[in-house]
N, C-alpha and C. Protein backbone atom coordinates (compact mmCIF):
# COMPACT_ATOMS: atom_id res chain seq x y z
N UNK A 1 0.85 -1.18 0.00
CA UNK A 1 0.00 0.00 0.00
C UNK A 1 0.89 1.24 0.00
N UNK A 2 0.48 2.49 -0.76
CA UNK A 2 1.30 3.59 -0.70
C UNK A 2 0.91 4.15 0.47
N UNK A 3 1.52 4.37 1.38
CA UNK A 3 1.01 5.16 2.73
C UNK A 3 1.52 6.34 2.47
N UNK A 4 2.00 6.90 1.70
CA UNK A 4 2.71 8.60 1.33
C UNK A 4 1.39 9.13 0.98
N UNK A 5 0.66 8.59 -0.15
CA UNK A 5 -0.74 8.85 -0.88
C UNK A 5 -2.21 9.09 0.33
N UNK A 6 -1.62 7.92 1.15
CA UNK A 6 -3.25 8.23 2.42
C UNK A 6 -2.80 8.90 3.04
N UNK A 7 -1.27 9.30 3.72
CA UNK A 7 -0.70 10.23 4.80
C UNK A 7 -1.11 11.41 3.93
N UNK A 8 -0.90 11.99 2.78
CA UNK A 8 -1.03 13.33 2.47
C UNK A 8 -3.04 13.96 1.95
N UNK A 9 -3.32 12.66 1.80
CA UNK A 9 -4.42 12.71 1.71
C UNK A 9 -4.95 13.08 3.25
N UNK A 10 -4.74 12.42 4.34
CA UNK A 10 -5.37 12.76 6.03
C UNK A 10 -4.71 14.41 6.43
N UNK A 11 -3.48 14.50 5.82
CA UNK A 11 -3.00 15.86 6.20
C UNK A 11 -3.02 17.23 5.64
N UNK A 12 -3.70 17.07 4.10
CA UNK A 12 -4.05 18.38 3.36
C UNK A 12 -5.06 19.07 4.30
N UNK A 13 -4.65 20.36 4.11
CA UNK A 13 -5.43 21.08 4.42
C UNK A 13 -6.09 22.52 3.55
N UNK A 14 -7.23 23.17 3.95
CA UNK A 14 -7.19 23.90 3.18
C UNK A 14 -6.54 25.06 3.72
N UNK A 15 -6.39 26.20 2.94
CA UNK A 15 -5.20 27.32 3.68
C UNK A 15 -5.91 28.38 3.28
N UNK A 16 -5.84 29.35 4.11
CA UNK A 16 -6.72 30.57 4.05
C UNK A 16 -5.95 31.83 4.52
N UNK A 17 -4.43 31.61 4.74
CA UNK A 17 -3.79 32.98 4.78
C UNK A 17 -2.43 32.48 4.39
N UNK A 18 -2.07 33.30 2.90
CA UNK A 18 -0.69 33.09 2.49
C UNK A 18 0.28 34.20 2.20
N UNK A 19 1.34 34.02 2.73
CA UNK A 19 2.85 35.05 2.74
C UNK A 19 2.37 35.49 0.35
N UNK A 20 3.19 36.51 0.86
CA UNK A 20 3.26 37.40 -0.40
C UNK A 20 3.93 36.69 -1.48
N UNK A 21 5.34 35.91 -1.02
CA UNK A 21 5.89 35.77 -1.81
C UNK A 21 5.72 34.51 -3.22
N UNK A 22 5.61 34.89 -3.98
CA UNK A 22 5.70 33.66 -5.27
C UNK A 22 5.81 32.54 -5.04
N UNK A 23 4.92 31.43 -5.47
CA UNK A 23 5.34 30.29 -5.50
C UNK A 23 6.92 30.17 -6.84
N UNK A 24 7.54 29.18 -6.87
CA UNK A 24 8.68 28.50 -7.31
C UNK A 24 8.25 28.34 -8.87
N UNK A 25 8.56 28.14 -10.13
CA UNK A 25 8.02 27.64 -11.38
C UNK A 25 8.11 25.86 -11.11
N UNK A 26 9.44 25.55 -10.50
CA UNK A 26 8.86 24.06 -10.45
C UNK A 26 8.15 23.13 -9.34
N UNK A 27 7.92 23.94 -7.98
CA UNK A 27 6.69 23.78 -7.91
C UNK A 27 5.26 24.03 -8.48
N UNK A 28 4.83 24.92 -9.37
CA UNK A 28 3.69 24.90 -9.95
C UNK A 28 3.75 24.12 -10.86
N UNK A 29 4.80 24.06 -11.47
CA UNK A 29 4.95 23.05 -12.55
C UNK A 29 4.59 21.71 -12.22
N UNK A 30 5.05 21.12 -11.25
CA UNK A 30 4.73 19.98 -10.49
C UNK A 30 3.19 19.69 -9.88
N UNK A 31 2.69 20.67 -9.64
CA UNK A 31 1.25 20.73 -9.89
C UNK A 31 0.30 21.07 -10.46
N UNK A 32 0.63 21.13 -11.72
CA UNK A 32 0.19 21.54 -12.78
C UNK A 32 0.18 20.49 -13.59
N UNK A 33 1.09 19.78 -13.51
CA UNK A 33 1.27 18.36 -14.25
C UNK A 33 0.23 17.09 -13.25
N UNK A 34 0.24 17.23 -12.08
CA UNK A 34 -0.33 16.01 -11.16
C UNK A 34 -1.95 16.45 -11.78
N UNK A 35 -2.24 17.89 -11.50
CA UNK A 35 -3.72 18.01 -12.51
C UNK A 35 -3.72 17.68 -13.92
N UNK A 36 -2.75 17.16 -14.82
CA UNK A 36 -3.52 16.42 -15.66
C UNK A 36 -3.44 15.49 -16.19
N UNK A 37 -2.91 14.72 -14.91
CA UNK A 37 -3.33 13.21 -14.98
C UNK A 37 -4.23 12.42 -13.73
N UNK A 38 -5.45 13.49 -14.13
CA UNK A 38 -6.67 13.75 -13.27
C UNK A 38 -7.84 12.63 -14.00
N UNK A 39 -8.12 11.61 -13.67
CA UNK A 39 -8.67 10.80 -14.02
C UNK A 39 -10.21 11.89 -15.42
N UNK A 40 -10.51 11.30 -16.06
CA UNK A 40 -11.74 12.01 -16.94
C UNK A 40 -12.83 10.94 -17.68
N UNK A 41 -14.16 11.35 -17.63
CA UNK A 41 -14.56 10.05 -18.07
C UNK A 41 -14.18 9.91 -19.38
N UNK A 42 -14.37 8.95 -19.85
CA UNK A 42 -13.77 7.98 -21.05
C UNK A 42 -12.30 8.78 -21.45
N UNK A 43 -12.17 8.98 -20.76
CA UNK A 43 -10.29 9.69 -20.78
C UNK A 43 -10.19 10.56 -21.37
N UNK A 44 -11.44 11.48 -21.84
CA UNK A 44 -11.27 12.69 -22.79
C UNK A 44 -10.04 14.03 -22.62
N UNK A 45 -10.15 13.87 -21.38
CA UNK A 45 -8.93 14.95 -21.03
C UNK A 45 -9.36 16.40 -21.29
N UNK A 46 -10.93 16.53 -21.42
CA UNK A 46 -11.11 18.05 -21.30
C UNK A 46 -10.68 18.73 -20.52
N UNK A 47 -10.57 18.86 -19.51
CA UNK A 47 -10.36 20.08 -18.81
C UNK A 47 -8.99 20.94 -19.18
N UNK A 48 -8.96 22.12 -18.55
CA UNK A 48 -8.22 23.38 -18.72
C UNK A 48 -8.05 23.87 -17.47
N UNK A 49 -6.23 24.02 -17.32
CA UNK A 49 -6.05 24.84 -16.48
C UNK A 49 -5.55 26.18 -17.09
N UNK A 50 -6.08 27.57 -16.44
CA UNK A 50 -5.62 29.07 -17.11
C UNK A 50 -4.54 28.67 -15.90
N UNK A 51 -2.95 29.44 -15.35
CA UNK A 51 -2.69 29.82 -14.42
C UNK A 51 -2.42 31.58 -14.41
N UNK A 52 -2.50 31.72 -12.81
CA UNK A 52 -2.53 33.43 -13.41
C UNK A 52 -2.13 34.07 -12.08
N UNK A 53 -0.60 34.37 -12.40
CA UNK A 53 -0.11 35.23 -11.15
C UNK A 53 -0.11 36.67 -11.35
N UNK A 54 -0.21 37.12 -12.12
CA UNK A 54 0.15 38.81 -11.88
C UNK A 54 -1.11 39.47 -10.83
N UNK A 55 -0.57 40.06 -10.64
CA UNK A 55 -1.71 40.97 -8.94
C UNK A 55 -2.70 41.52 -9.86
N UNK A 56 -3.02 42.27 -10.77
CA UNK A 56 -4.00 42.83 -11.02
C UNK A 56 -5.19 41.77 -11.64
N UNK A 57 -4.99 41.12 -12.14
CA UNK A 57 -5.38 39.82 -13.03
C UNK A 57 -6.66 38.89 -11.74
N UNK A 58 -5.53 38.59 -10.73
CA UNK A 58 -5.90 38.51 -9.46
C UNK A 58 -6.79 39.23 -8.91
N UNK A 59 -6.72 39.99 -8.96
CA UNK A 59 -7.67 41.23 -7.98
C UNK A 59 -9.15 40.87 -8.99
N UNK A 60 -8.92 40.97 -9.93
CA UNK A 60 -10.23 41.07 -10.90
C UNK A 60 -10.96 39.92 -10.62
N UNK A 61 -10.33 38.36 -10.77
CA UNK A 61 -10.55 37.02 -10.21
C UNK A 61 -11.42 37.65 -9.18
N UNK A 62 -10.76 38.04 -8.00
CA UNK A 62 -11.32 38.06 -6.78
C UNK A 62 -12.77 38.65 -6.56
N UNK A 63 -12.92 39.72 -7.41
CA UNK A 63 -13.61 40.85 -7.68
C UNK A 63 -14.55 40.17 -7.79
N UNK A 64 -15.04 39.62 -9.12
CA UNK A 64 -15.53 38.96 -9.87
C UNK A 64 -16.08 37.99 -8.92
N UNK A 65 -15.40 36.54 -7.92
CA UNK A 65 -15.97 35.92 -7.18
C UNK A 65 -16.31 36.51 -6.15
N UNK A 66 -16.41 37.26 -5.67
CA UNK A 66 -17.15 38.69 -4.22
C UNK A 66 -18.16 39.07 -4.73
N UNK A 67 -18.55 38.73 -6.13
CA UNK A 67 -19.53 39.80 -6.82
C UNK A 67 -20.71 38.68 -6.57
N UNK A 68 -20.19 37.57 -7.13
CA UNK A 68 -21.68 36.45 -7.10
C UNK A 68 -21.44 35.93 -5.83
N UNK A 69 -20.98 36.79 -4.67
CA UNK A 69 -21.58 36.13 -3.60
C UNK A 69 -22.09 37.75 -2.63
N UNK A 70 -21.85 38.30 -3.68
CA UNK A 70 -22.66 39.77 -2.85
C UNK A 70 -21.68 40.10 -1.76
N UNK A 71 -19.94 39.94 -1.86
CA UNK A 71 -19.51 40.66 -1.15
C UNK A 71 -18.24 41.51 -1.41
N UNK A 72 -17.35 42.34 -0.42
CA UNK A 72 -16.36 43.07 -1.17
C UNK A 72 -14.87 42.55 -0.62
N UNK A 73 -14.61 41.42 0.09
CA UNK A 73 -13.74 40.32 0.72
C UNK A 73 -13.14 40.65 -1.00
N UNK A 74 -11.94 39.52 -0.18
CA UNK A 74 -10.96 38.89 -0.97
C UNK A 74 -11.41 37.43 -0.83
N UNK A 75 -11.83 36.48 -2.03
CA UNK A 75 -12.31 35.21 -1.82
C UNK A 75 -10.87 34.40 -1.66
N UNK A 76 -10.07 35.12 -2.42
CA UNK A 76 -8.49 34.09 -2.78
C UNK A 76 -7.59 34.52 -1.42
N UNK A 77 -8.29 35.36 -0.43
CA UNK A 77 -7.27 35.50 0.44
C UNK A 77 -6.13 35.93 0.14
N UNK A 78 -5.39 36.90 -0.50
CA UNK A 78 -4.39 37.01 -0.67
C UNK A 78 -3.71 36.11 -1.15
N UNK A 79 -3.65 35.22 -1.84
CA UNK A 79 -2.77 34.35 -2.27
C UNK A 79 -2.31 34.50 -3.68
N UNK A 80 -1.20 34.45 -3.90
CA UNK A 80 0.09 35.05 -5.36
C UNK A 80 -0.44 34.29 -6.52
N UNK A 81 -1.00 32.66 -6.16
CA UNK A 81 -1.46 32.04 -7.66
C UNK A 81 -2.90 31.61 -7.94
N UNK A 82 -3.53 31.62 -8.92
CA UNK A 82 -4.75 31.00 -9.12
C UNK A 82 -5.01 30.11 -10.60
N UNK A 83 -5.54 29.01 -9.70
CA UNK A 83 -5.22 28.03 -11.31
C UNK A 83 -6.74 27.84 -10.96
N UNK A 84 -7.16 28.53 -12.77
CA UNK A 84 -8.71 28.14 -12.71
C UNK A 84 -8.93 27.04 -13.69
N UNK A 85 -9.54 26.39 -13.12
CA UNK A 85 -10.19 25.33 -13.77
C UNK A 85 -10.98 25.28 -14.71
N UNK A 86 -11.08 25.26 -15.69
CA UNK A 86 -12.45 24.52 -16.81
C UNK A 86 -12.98 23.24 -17.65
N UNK A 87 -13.81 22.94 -17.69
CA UNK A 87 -14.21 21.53 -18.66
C UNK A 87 -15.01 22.18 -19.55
N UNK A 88 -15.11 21.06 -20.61
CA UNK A 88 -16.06 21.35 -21.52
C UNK A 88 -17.78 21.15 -21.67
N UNK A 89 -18.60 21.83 -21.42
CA UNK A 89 -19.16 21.84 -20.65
C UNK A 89 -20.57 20.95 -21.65
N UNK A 90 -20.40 21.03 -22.82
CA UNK A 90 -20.77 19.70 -23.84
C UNK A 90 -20.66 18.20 -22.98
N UNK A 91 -19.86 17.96 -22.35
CA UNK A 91 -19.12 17.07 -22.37
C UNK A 91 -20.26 16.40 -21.06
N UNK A 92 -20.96 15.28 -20.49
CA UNK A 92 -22.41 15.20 -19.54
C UNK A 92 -21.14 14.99 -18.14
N UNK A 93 -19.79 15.05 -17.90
CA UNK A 93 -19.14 14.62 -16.60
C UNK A 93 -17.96 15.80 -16.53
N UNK A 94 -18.41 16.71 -17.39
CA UNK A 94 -17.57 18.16 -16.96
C UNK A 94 -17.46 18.51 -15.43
N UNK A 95 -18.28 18.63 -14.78
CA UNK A 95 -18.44 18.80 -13.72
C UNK A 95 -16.95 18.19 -12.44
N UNK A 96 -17.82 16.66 -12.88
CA UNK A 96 -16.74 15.51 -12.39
C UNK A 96 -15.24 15.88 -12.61
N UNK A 97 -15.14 15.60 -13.74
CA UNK A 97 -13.62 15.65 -14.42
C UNK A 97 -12.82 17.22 -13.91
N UNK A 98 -13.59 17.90 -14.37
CA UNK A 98 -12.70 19.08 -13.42
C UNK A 98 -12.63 18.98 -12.19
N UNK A 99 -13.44 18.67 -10.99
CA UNK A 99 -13.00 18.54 -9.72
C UNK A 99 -12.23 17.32 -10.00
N UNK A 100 -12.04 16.31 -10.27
CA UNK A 100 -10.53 15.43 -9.85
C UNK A 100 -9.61 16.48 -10.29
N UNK A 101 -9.50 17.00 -11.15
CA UNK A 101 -8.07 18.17 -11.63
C UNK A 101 -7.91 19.00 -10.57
N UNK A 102 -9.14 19.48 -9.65
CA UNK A 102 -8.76 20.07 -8.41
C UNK A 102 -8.45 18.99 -7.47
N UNK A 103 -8.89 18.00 -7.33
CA UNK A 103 -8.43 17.26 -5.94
C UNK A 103 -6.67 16.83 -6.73
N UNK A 104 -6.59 16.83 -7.70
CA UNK A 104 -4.91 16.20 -7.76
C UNK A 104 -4.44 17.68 -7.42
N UNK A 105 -4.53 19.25 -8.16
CA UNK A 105 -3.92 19.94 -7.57
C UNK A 105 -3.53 19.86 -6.06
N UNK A 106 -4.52 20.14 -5.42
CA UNK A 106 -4.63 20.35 -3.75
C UNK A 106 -3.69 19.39 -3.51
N UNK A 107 -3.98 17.96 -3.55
CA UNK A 107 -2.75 17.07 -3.53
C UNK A 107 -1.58 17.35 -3.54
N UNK A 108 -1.11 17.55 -4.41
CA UNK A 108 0.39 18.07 -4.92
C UNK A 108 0.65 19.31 -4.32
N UNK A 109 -0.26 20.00 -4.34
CA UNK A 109 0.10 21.48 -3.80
C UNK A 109 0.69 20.87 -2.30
N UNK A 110 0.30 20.01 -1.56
CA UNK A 110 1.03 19.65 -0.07
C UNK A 110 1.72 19.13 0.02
N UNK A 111 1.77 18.33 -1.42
CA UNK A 111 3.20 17.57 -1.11
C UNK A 111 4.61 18.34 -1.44
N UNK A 112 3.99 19.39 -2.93
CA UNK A 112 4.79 20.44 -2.74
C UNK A 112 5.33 21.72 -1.77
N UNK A 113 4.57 21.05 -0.72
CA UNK A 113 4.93 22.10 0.40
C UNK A 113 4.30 23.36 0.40
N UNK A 114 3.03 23.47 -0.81
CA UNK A 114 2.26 24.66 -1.03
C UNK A 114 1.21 24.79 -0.27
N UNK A 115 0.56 25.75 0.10
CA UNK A 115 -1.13 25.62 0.71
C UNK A 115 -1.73 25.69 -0.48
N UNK A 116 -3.18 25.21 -0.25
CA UNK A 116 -3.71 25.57 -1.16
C UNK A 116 -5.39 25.21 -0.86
N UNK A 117 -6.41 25.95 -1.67
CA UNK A 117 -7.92 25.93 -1.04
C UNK A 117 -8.86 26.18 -2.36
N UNK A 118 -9.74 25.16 -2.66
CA UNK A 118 -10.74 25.17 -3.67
C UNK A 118 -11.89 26.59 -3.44
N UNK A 119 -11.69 27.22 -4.23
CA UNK A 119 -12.58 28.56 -4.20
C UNK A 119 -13.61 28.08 -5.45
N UNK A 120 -14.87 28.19 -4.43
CA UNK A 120 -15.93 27.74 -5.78
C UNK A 120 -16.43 29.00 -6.59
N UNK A 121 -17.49 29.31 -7.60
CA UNK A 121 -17.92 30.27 -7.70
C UNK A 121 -17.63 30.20 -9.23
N UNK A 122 -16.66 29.80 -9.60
CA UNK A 122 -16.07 30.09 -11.46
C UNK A 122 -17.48 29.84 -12.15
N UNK A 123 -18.04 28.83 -11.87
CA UNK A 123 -18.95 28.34 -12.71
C UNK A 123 -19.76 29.82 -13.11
N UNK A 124 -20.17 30.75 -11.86
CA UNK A 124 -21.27 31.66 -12.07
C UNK A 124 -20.14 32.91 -12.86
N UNK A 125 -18.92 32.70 -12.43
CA UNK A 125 -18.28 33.85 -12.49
C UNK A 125 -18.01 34.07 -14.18
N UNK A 126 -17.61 32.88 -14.62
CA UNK A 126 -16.99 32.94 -16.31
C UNK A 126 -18.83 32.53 -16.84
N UNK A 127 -19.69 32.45 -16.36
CA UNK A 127 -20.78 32.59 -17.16
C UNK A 127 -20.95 34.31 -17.38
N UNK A 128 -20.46 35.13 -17.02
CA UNK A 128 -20.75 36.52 -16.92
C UNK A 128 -20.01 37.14 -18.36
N UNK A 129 -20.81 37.99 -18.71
CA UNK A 129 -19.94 38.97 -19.90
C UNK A 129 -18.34 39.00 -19.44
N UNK A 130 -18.16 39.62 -17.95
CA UNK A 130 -16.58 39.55 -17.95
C UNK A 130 -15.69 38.18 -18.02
N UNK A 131 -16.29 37.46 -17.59
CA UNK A 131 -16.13 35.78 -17.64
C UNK A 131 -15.65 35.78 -18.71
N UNK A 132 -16.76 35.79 -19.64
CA UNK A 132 -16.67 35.27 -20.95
C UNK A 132 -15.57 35.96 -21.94
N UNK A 133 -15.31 37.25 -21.60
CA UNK A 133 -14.08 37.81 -22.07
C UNK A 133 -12.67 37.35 -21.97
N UNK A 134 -12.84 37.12 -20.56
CA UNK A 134 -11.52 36.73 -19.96
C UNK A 134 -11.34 35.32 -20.63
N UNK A 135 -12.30 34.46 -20.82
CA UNK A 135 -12.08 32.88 -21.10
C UNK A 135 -11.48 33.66 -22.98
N UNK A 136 -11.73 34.31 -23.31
CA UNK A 136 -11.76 34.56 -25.08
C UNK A 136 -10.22 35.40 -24.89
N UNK A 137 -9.63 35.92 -23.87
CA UNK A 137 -8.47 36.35 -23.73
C UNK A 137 -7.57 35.09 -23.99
N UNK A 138 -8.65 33.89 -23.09
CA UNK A 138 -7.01 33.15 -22.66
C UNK A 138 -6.90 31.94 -23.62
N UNK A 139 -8.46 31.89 -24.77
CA UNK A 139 -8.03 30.86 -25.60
C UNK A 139 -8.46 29.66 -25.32
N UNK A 140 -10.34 29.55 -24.57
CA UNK A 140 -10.38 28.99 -23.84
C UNK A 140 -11.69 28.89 -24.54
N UNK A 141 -12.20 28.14 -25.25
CA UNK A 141 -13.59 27.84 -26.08
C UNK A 141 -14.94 28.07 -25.28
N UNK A 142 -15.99 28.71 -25.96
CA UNK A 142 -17.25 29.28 -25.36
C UNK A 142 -18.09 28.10 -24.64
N UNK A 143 -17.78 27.29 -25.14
CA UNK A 143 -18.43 25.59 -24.62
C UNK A 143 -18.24 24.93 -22.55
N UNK A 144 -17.02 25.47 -22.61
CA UNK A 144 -16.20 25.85 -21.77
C UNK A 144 -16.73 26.42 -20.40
N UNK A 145 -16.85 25.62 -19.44
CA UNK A 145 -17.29 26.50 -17.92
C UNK A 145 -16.23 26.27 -17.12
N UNK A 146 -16.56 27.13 -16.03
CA UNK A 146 -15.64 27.51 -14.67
C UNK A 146 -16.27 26.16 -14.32
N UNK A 147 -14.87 25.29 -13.30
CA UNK A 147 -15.14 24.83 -12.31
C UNK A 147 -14.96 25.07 -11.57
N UNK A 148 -14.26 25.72 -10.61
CA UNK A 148 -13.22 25.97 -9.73
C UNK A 148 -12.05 26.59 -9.74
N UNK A 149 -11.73 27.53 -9.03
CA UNK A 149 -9.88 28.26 -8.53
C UNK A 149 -9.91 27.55 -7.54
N UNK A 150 -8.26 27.31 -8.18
CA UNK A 150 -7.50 26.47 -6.93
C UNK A 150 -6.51 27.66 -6.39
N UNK A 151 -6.55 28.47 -5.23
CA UNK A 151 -5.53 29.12 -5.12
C UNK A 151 -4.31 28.53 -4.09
N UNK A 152 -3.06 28.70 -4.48
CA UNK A 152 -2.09 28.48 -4.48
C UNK A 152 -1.02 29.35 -3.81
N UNK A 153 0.02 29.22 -2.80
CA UNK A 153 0.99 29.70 -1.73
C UNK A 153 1.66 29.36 -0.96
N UNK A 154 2.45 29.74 -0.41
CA UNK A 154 3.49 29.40 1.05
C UNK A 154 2.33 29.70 1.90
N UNK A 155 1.58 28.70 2.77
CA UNK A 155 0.93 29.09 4.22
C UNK A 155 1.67 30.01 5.01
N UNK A 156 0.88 30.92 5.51
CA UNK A 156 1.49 32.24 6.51
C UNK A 156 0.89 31.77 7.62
N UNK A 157 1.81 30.68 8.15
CA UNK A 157 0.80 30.04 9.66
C UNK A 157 0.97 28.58 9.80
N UNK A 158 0.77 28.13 10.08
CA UNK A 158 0.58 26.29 10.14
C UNK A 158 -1.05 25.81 9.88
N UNK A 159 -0.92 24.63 9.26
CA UNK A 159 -1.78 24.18 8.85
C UNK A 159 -3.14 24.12 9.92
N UNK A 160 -4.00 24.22 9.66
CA UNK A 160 -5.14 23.99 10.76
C UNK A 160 -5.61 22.49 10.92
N UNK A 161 -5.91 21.76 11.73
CA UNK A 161 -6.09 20.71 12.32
C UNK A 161 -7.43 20.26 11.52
N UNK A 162 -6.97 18.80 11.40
CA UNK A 162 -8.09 17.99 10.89
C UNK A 162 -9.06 17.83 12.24
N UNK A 163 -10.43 18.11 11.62
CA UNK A 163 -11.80 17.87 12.32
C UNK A 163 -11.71 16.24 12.38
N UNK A 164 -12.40 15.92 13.59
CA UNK A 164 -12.42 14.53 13.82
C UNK A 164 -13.78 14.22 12.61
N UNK A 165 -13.86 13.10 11.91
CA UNK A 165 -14.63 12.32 11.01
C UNK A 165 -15.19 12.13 11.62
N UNK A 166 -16.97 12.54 11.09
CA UNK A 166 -18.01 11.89 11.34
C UNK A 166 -18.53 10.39 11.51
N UNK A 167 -18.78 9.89 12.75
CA UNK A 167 -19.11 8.64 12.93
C UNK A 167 -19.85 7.96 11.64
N UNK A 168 -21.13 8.46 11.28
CA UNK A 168 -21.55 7.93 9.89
C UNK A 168 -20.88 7.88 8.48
N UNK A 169 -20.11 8.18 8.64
CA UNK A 169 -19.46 8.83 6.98
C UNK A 169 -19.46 7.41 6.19
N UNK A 170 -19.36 6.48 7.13
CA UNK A 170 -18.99 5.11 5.98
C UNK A 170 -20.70 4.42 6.53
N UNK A 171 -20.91 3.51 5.20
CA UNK A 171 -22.27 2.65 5.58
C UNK A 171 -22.05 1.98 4.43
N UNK A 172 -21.94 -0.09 5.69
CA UNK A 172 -21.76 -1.08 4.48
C UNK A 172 -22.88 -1.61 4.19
N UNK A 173 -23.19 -1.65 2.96
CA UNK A 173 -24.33 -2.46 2.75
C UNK A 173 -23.97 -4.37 1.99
């Protein structure tokens, strides 16, 4: 049994305050690659990662997800990277297939020693006129929905403690 794979799996966490400074190119690289060999049904391999560090780019991201939730926060927390997710949205397991591309990020992001925290919201956000611009900036077909930002950082803090598991969570039949 790989016990590296269940140990990092029990110890991810999500991270919600990160130092300023840049992630590494070959750490993102390294998780950038573990997302896409993100399981997909019949192996189509739709999904799309944009990545997108520059601060202003960011801010707009943020903007944008504060907007469809009616607030003026920072959703990404300060954090230097955001890898947004998309599938094709033709496709009936878009949905699916892009979250495994986020659960392998998050993955990797800890083993890379990165924090990192699924920010939902893309879906409503790239359905929007600005959405839809930004996806036509980056080369990213109209078919095409948000699944998810994964944002990405050095934790400014230590990880926060796993909640004890719900007694029901498993049921054998």
């Amino acid at each position: 049994m790989k016990t590296e794979v269940l140990e990092a799996i029990k110890a991810r966490r999500s991270v919600r305050s990160y130092k300023k400074e840049q992630i590494r190119d070959e750490e993102l690289n390294a998780v950038l690659e573990a997302g896409t060999y993100a399981a997909t049904g019949m192996g189509r391999q739709s999904p799309r990662m944009v990545v997108v560090q520059d601060a202003e780019t960011i801010a707009q991201l943020s903007g944008m997800n504060a907007a469809v939730m009616g607030s003026d926060g920072d959703p990404f927390y300060g954090a230097p990277t955001v890898v947004v997710v998309f599938a094709d949205g033709n496709i009936g397991t878009w949905l699916q297939d892009g979250s495994l591309v986020m659960g392998n990020l998050m993955l990797a992001a800890y083993a890379a020693g990165l924090g990192s925290c699924w920010i939902n919201r893309a879906t409503e956000a790239f359905d929007t006129p600005e959405g839809k611009a930004l996806m036509k900036k980056w080369g990213i077909p109209e078919n095409y929905r948000g699944v998810a930002n994964c944002i990405l950082g050095y934790p400014d803090g230590p990880l926060p403690e796993a909640k004890p598991r719900k007694a029901d969570y498993i049921t054998r039949a």
